[in-house]
Protein backbone atom coordinates (compact mmCIF):
# COMPACT_ATOMS: atom_id res chain seq x y z
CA UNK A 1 15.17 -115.62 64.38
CA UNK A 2 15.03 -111.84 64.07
CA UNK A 3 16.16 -108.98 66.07
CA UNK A 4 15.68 -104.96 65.10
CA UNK A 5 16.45 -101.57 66.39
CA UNK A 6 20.32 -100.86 66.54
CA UNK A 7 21.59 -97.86 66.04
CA UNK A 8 25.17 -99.67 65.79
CA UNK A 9 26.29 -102.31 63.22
CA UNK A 10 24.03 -105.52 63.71
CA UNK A 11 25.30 -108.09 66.23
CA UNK A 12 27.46 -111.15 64.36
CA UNK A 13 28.11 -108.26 61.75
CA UNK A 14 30.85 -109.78 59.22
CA UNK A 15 34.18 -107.98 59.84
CA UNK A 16 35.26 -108.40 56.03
CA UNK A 17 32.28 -106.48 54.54
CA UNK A 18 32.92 -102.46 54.44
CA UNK A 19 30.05 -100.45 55.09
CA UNK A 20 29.95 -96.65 54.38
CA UNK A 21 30.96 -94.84 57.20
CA UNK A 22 27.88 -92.35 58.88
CA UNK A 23 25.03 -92.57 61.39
CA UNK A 24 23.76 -95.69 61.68
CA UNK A 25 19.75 -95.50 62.52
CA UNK A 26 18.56 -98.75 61.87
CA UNK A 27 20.17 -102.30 62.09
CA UNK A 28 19.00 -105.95 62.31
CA UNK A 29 20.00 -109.41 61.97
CA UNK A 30 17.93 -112.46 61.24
CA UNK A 31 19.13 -116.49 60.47
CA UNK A 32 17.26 -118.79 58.52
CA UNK A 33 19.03 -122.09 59.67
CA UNK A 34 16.80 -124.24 57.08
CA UNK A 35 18.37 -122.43 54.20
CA UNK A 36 21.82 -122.29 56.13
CA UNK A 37 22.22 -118.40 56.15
CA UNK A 38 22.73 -115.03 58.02
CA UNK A 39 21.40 -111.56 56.66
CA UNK A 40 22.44 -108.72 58.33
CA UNK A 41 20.55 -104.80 57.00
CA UNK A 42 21.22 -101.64 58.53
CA UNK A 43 20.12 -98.24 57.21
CA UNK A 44 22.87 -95.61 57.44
CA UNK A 45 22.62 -91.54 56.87
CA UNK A 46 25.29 -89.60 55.51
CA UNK A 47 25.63 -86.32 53.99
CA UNK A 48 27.82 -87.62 51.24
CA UNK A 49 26.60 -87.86 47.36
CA UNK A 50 25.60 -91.10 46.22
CA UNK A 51 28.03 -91.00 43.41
CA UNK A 52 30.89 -90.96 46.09
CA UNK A 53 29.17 -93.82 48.25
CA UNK A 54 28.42 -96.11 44.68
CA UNK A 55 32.46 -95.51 44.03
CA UNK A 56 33.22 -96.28 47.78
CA UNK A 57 31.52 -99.95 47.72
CA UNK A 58 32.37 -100.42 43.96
CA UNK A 59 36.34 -100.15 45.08
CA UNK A 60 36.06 -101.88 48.75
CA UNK A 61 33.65 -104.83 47.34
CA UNK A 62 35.91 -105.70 44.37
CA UNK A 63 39.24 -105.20 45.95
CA UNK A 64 37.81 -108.09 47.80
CA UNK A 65 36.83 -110.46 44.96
CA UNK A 66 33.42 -109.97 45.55
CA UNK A 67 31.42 -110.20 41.57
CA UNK A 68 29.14 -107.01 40.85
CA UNK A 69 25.63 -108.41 39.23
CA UNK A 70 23.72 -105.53 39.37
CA UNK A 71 24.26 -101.76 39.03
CA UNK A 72 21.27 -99.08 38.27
CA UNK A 73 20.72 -95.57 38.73
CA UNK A 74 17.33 -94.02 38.49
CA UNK A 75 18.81 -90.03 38.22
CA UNK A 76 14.99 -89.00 38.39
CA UNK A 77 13.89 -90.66 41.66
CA UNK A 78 17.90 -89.91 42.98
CA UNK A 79 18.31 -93.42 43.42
CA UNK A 80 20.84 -96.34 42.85
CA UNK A 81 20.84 -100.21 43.79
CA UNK A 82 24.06 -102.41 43.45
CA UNK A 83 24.28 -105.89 44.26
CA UNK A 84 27.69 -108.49 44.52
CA UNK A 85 28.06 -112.23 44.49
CA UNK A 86 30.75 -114.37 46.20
CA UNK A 87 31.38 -117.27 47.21
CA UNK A 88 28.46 -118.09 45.38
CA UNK A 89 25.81 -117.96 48.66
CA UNK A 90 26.91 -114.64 50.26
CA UNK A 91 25.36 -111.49 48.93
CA UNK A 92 25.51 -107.62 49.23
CA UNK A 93 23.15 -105.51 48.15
CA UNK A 94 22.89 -101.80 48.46
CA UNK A 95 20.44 -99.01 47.90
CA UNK A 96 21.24 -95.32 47.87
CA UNK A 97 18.60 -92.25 48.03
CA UNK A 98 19.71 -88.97 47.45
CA UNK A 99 17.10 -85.85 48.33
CA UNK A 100 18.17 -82.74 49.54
CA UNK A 101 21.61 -82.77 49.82
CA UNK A 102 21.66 -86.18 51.83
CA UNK A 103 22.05 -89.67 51.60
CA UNK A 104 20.12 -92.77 53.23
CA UNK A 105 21.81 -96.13 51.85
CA UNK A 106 20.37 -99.44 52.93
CA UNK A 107 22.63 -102.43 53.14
CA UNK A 108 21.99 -105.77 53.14
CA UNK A 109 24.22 -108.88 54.01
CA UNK A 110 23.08 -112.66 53.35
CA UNK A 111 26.34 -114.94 54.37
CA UNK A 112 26.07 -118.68 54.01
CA UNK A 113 26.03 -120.31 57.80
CA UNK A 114 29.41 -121.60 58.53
């Protein structure tokens, strides 16, 4: 199942992921019961640099135990993807754009079904 257009966190939202606080424009949530998971994605808009939002989930994801596997910035285009592991089903990934003084990040959460 899939549902779209929030503007708030997505319902069944995981309270112990962080997500970078600003306006929320776009959430969703979907469940793939044959593969025994959740994935929750919301887009949110901030006027912070992407440097400072990398550094936020870097320190909230690890504090946490979750495993960084992928980190990489693309200076040119203005844009950075980072993805962590736990547990090892559940997944964050997140991908910041920075143009013109602002910031769109995309997150996505895929937590195994409990």
């Amino acid at each position: 199942s899939f549902s779209t257009g929030g503007t708030s966190l997505p319902e069944g939202y995981p309270s112990e992921v962080p997500y970078y606080e600003g306006e929320i424009t776009s959430s969703g949530t979907s469940s793939v019961e044959s593969l025994g998971f959740d994935s929750y994605s919301m887009t949110i808009e901030t006027n912070d640099s992407a440097e400072d939002i990398a550094a936020f989930y870097i320190k909230a994801l690890e504090r946490d135990d979750w495993a960084k596997i992928l980190e990489v910035n693309d200076p040119e285009s203005g844009t950075s993807t980072l993805a962590w592991l736990k547990n090892a089903m559940d997944q964050v990934n997140v991908s910041i754009i920075e143009e013109d003084g602002e910031a769109s990040i995309t997150q996505t959460v895929v937590i195994e079904m409990l």
